[in-house]
N, C-alpha and C. Protein backbone atom coordinates (compact mmCIF):
# COMPACT_ATOMS: atom_id res chain seq x y z
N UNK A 1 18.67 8.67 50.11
CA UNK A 1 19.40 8.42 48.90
C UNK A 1 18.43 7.80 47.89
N UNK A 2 18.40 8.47 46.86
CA UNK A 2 17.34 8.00 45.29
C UNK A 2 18.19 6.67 45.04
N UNK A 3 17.40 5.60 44.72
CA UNK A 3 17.89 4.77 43.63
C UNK A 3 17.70 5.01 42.40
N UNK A 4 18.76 4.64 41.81
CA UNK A 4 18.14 4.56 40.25
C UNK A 4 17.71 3.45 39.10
N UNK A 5 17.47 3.43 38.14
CA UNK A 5 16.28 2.17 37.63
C UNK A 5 17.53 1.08 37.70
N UNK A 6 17.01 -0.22 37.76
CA UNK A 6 17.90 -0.95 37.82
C UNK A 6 18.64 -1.11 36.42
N UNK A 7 18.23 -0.85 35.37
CA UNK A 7 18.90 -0.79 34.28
C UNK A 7 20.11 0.24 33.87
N UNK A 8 20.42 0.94 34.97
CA UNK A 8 21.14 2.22 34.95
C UNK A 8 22.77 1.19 35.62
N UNK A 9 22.38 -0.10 36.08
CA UNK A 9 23.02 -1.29 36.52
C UNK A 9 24.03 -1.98 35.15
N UNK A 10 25.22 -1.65 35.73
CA UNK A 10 26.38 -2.51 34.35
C UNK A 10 26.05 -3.83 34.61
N UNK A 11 25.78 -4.60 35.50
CA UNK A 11 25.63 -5.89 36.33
C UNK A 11 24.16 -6.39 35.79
N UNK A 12 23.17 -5.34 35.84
CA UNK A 12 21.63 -6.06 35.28
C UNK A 12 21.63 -6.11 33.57
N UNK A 13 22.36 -5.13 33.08
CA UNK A 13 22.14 -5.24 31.53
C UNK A 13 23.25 -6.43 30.87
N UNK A 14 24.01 -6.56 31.92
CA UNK A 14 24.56 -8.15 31.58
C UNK A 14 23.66 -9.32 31.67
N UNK A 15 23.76 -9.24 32.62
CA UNK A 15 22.39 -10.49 32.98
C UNK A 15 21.65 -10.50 32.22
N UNK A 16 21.18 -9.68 31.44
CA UNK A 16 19.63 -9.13 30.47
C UNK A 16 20.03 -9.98 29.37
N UNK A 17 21.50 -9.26 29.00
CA UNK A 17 22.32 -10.14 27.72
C UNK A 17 22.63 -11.33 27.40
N UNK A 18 22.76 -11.91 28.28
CA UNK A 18 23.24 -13.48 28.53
C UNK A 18 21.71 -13.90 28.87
N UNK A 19 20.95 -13.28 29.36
CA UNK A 19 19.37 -14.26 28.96
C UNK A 19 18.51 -13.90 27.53
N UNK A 20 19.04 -12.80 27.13
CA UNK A 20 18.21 -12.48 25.55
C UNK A 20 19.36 -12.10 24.61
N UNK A 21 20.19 -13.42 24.52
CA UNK A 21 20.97 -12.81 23.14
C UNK A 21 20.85 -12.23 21.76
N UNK A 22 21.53 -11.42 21.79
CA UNK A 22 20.89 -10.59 20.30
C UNK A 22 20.56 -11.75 18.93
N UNK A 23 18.96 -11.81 18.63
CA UNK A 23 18.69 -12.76 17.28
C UNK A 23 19.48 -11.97 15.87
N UNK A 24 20.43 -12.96 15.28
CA UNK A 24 20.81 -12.38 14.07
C UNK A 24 19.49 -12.33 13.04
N UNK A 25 19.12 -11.46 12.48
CA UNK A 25 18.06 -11.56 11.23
C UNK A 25 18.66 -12.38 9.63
N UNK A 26 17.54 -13.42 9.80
CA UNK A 26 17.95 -13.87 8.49
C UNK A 26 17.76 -13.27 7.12
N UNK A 27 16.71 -12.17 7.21
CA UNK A 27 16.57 -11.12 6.33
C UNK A 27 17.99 -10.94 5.51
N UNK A 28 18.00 -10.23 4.13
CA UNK A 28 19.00 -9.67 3.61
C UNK A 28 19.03 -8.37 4.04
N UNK A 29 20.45 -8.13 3.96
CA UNK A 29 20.78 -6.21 4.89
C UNK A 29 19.90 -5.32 3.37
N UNK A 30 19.63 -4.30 4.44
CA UNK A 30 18.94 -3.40 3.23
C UNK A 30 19.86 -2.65 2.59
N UNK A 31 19.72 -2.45 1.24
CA UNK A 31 20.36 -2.41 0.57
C UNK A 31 20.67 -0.45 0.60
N UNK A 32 22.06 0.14 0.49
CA UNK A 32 21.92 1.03 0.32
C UNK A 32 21.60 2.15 -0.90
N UNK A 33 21.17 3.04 -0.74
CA UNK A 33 20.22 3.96 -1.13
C UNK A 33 21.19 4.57 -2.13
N UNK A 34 20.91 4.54 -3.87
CA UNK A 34 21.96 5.20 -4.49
C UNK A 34 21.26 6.39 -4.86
N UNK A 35 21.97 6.82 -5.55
CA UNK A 35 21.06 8.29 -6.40
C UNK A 35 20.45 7.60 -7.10
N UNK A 36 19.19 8.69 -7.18
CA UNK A 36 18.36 8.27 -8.06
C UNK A 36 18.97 8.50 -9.28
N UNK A 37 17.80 7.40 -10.30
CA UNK A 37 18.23 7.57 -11.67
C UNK A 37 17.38 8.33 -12.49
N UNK A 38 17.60 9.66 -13.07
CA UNK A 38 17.45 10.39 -13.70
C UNK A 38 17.17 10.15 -15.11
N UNK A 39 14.94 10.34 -15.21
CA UNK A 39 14.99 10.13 -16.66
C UNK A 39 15.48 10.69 -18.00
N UNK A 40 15.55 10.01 -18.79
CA UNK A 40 16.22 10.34 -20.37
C UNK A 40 14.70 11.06 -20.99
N UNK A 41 14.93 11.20 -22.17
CA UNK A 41 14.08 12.52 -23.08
C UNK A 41 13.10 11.89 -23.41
N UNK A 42 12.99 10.24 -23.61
CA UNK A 42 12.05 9.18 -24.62
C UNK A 42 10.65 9.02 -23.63
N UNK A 43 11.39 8.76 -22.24
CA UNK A 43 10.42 7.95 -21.38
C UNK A 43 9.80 9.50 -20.87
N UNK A 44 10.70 10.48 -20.55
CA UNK A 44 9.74 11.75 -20.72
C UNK A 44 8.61 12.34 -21.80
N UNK A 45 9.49 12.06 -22.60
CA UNK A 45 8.20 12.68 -23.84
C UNK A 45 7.16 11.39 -23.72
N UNK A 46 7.20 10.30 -23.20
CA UNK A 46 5.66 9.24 -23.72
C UNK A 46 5.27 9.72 -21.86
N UNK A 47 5.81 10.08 -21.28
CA UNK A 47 4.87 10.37 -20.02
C UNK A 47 3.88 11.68 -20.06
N UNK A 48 4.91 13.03 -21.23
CA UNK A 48 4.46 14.26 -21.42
C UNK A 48 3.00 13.86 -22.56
N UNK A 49 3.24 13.29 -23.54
CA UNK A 49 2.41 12.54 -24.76
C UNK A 49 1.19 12.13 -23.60
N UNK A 50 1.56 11.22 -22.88
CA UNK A 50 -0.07 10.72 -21.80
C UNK A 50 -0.63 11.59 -21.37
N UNK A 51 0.34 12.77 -20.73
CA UNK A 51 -0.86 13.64 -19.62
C UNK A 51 -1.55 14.66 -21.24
N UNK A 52 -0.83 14.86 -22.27
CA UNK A 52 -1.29 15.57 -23.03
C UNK A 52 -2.62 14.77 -24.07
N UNK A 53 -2.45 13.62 -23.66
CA UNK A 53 -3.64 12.86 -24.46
C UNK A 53 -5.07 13.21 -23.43
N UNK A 54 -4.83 12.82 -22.01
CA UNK A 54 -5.90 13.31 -20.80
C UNK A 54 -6.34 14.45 -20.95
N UNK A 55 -5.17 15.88 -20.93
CA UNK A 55 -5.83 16.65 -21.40
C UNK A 55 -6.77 17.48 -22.51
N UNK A 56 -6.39 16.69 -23.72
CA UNK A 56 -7.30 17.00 -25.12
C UNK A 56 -8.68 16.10 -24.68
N UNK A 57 -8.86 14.98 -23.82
CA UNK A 57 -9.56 14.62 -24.22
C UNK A 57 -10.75 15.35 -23.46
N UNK A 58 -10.27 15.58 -21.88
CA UNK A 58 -10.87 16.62 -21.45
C UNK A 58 -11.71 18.57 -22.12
N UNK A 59 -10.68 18.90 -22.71
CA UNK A 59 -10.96 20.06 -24.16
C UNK A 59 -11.66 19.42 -24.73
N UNK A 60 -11.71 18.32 -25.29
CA UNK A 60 -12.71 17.51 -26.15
C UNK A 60 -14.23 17.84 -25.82
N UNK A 61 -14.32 17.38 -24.49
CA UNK A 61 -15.32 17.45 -23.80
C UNK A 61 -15.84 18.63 -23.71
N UNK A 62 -14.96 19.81 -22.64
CA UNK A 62 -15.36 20.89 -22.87
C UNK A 62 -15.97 21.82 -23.97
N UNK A 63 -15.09 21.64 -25.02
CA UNK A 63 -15.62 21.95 -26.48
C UNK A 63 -17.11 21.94 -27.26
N UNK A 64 -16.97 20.29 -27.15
CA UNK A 64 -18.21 19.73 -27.28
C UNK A 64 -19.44 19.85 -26.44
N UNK A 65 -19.76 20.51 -25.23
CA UNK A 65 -20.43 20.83 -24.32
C UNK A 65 -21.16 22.20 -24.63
N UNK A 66 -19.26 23.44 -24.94
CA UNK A 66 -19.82 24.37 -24.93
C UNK A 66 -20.40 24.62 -26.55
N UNK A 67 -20.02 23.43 -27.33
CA UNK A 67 -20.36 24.05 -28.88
C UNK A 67 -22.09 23.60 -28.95
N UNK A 68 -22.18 22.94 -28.05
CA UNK A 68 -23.92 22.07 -28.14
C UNK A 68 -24.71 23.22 -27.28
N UNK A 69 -24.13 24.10 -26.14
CA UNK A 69 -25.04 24.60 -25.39
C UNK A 69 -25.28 26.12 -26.32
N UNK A 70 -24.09 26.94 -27.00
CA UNK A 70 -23.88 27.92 -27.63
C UNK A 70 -24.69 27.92 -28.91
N UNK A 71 -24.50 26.52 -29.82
CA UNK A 71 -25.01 26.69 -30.82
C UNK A 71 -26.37 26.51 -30.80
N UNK A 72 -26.83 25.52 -29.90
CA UNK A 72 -28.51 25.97 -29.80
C UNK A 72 -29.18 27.19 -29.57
N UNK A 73 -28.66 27.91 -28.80
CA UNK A 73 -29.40 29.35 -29.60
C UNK A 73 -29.21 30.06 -30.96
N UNK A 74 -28.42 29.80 -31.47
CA UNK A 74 -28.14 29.95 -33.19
C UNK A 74 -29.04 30.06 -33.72
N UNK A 75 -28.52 28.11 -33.79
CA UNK A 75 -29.47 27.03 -34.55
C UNK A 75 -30.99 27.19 -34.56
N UNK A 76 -31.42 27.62 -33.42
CA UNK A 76 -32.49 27.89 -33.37
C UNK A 76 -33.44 28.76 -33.79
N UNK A 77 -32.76 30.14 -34.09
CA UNK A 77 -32.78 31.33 -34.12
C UNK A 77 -32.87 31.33 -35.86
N UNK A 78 -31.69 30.79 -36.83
CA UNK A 78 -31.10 31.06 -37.84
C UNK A 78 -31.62 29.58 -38.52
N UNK A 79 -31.42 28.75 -38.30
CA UNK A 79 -31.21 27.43 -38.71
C UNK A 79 -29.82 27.17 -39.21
N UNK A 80 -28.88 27.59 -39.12
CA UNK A 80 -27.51 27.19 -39.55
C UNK A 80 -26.63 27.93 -38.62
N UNK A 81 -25.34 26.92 -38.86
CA UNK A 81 -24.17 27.13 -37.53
C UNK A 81 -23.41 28.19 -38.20
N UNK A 82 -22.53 29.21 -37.88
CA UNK A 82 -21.52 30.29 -38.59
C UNK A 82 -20.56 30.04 -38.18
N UNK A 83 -19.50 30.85 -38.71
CA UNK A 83 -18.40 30.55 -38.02
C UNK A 83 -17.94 31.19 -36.68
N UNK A 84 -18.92 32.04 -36.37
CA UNK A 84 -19.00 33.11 -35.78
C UNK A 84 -19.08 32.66 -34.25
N UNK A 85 -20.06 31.25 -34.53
CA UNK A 85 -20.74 30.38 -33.58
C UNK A 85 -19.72 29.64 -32.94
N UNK A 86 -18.83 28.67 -33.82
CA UNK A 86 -17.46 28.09 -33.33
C UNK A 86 -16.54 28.91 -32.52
N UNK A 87 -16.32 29.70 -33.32
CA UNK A 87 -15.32 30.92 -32.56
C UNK A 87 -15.77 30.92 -31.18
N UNK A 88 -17.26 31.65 -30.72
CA UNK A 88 -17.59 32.01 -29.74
C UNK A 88 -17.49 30.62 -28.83
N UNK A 89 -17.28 29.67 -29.64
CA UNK A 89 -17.32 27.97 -28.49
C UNK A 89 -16.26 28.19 -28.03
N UNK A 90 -15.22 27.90 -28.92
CA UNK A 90 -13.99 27.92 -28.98
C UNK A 90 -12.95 28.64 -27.95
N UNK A 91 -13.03 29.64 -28.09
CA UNK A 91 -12.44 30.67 -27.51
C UNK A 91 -12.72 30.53 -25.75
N UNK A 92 -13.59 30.48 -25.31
CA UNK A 92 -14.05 30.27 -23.79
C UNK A 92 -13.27 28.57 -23.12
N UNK A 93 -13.53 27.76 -24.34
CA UNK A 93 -13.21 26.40 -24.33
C UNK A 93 -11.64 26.67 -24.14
N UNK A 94 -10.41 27.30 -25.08
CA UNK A 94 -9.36 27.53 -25.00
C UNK A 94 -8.89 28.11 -23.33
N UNK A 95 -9.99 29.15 -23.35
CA UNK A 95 -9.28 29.62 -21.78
C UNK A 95 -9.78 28.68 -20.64
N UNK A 96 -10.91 27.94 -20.85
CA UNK A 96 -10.98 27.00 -19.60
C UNK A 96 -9.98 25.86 -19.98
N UNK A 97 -9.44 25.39 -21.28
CA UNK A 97 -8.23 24.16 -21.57
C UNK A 97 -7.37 24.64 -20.61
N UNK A 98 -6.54 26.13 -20.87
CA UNK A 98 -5.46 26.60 -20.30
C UNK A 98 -5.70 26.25 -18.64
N UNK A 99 -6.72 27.10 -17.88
CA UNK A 99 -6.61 27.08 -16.64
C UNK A 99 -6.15 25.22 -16.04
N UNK A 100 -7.42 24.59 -16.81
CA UNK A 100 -7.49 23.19 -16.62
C UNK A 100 -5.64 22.43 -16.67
N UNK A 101 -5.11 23.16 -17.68
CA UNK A 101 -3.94 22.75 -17.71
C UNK A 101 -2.84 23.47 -16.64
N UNK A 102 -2.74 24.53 -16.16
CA UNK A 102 -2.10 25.05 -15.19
C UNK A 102 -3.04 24.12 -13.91
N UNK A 103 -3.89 23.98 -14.08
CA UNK A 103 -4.62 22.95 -12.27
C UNK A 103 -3.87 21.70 -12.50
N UNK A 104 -4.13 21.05 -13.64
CA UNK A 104 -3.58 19.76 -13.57
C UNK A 104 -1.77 19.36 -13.11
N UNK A 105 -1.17 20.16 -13.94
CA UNK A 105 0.58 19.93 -13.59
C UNK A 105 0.67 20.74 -12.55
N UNK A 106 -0.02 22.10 -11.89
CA UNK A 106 0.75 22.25 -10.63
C UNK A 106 0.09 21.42 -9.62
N UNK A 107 -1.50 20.64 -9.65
CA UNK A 107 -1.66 20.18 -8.63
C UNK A 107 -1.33 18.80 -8.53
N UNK A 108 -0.62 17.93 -9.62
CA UNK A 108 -0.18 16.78 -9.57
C UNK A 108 1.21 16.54 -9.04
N UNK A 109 2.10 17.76 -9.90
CA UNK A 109 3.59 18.05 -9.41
C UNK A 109 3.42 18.15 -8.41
N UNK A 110 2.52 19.39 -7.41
CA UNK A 110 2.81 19.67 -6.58
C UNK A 110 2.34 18.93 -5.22
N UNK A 111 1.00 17.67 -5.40
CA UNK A 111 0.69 16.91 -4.49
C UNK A 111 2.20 15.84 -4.42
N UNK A 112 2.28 14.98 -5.45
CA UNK A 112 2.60 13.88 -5.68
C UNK A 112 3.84 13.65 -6.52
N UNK A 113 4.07 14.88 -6.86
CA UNK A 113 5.48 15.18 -7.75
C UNK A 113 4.78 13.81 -9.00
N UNK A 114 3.58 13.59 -9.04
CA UNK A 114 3.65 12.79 -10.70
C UNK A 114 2.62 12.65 -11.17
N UNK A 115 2.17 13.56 -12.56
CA UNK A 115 1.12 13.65 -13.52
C UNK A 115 0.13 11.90 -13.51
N UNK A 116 -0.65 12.19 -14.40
CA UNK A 116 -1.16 10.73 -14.59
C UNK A 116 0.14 10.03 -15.45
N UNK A 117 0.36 10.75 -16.34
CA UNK A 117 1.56 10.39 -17.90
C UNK A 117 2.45 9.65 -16.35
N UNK A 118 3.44 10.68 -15.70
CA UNK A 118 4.50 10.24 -15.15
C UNK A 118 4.54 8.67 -14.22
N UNK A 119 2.92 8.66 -13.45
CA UNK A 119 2.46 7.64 -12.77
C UNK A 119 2.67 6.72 -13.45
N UNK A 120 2.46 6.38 -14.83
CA UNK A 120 2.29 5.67 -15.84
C UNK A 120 3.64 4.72 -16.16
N UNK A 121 4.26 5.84 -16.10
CA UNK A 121 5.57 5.38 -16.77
C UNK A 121 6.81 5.22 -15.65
N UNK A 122 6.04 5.42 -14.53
CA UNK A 122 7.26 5.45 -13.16
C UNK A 122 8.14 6.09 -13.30
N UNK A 123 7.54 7.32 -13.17
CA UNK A 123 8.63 9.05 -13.14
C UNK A 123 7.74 9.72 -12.29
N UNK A 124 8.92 10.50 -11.42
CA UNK A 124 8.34 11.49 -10.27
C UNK A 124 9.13 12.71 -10.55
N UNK A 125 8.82 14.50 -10.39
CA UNK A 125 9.18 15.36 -10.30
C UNK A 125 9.67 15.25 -8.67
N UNK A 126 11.00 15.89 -8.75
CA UNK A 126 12.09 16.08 -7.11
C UNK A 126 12.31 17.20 -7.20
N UNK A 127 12.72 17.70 -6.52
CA UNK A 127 14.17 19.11 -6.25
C UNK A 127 14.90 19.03 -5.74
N UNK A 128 16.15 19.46 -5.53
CA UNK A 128 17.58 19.37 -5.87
C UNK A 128 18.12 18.08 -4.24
N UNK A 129 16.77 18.28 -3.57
CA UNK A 129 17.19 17.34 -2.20
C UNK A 129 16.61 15.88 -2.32
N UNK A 130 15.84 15.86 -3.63
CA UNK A 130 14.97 14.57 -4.02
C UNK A 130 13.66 14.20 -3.11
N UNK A 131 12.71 15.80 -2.63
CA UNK A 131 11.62 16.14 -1.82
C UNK A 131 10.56 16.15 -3.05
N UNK A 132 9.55 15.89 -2.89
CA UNK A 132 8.35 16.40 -3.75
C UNK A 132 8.46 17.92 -3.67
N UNK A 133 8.41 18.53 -5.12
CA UNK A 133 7.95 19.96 -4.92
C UNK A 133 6.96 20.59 -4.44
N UNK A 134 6.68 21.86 -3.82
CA UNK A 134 5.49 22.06 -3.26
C UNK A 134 4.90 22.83 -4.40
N UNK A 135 3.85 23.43 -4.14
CA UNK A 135 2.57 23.99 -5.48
C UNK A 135 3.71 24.84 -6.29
N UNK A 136 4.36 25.89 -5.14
CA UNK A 136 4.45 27.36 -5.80
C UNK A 136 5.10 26.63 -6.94
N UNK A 137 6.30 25.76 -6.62
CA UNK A 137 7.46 25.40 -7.31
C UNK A 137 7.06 24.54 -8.53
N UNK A 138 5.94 23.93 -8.13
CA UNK A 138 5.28 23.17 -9.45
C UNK A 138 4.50 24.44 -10.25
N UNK A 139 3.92 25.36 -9.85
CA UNK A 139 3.14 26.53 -10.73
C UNK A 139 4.76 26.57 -12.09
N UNK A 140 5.81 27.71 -11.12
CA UNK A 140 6.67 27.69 -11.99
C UNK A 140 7.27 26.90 -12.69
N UNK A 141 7.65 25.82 -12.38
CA UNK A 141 7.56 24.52 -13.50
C UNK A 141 7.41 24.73 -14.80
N UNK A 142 5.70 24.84 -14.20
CA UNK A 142 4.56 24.70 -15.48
C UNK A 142 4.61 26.54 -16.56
N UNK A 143 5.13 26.80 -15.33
CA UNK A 143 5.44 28.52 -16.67
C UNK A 143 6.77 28.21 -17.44
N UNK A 144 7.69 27.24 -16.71
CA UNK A 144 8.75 26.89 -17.16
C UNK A 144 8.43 26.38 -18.62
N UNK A 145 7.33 25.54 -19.10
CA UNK A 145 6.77 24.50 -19.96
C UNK A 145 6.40 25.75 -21.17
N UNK A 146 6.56 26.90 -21.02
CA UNK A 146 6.32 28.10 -21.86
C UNK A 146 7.21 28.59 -22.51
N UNK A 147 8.33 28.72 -21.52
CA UNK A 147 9.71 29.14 -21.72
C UNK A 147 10.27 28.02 -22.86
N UNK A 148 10.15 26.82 -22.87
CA UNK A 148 10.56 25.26 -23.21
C UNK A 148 9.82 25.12 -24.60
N UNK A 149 8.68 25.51 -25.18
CA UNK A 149 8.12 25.61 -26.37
C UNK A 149 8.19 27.00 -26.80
N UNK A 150 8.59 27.67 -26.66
CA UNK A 150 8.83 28.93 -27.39
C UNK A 150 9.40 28.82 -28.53
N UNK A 151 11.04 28.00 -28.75
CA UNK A 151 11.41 28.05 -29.79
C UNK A 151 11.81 26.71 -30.50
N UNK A 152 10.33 25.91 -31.15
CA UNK A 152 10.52 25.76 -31.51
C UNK A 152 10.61 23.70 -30.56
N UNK A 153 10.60 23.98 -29.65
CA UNK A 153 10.21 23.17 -27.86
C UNK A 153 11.73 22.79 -28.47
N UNK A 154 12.72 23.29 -28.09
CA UNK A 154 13.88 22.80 -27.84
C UNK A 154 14.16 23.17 -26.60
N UNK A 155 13.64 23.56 -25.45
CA UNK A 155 13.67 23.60 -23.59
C UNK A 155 13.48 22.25 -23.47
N UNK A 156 12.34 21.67 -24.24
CA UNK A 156 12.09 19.90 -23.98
C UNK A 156 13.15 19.07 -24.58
N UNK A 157 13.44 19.36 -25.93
CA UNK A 157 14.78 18.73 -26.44
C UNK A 157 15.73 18.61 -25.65
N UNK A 158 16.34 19.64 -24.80
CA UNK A 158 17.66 20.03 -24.15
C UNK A 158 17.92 18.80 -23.19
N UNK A 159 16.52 18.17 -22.52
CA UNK A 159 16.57 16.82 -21.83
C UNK A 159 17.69 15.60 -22.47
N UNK A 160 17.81 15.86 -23.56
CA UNK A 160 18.55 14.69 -24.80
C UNK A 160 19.81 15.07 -24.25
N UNK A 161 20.38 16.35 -24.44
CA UNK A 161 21.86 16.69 -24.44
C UNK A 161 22.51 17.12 -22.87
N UNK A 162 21.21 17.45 -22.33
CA UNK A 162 21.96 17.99 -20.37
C UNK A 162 22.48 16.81 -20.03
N UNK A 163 23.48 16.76 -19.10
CA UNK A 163 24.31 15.74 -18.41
C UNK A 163 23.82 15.51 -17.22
N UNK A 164 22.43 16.42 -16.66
CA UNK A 164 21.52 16.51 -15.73
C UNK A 164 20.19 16.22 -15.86
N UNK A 165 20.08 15.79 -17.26
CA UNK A 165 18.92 15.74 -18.05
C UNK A 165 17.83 16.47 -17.72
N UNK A 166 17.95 17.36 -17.92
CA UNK A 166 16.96 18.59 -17.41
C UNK A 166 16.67 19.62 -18.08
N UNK A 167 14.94 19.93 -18.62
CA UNK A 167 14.65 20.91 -19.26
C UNK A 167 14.88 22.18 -19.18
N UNK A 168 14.41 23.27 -20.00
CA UNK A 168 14.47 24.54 -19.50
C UNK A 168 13.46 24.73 -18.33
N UNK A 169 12.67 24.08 -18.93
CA UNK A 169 11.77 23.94 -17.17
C UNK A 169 11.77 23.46 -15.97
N UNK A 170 12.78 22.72 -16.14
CA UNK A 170 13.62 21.77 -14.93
C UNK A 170 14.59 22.69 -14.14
N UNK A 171 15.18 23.71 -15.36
CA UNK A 171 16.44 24.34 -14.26
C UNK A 171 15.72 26.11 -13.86
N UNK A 172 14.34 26.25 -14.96
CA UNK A 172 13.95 27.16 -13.91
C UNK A 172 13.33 27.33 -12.95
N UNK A 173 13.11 25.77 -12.25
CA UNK A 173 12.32 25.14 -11.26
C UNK A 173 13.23 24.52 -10.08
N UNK A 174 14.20 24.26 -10.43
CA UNK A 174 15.57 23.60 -9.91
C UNK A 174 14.58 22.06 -9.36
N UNK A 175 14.22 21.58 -10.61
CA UNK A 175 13.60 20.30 -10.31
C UNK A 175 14.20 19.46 -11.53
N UNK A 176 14.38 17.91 -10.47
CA UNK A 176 14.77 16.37 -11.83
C UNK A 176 13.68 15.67 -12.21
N UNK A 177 13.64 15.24 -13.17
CA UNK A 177 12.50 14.29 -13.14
C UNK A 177 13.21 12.48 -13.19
N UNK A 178 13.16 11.88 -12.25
CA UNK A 178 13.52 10.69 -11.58
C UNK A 178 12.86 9.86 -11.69
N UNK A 179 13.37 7.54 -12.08
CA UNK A 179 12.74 6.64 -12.34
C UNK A 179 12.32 6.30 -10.99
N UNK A 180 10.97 5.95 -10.73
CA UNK A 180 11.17 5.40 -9.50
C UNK A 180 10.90 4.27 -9.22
């Protein structure tokens, strides 16, 4: 015949009890977990305003890099800058801004659900279960952010009047943006 552990005993886990009575914690009970609170349009736009200041200043850079490396063969060549010269900066500078800007919001959304701007201001991107989004869902987001300035950026306005407070890029992402 097997025994079994003595704790499998109604008789030993008494005994156990009456020598280690349960310590009440003087701690306060933790508090329960409400919904989150869902940011308004103000504290969005100065979080959108930050990551958009990071990124010009970055273009800044780029700009200025490619207008110093481009125009020295000109300059050199001609002795004076054209307009011809800017353009050709310009234009390369624009499509590396763009990419730079699709890396930045899907890989911030999508690590950390929060830009530098949002970090800033204690706002996180969720989806509808209050999970960090993953990349794909932050990519579309950020195409969402296209849809949202088209006319006029009333997709970003719409944050003011939704009862969900949520952009056009929010509901074609099925993402909130939340205080945390």
């Amino acid at each position: 015949m097997t025994q079994g552990s003595p704790l499998d005993n109604p008789l030993v886990i008494s005994s156990i009890d009456r020598q280690y009575p349960p310590v009440l914690s003087t701690a306060p009970p933790e508090p329960k977990t409400a919904a989150p609170t869902k940011a308004g349009f103000w504290i969005r736009s100065i979080a959108y305003t930050l990551d958009r200041i990071i990124l010009s200043a970055i273009g800044l850079l780029f700009f200025a890099v490619g207008h110093v490396g481009m125009s020295m063969g000109a300059y050199v060549q001609t002795g004076i800058l054209s307009f011809e010269d800017l353009a050709a900066a310009f234009i390369p500078t624009y499509v590396a801004m763009k990419c730079m800007e699709i890396a930045y919001f899907t890989y911030f959304h999508g690590r950390t659900g929060q830009t530098l701007g949002k970090m800033c201001c204690g706002l996180k991107v969720v989806n509808t279960q209050g999970e960090v989004i993953s990349y794909r869902r932050a990519f579309l987001r950020w195409a969402g952010y296209i849809l949202s300035s088209l006319i006029l950026y009333l997709g970003f306005l719409w944050v003011a009047v939704d009862r969900n407070r949520q952009g056009w890029h929010d509901k074609v992402a099925s993402t909130y943006v939340i205080k945390t």
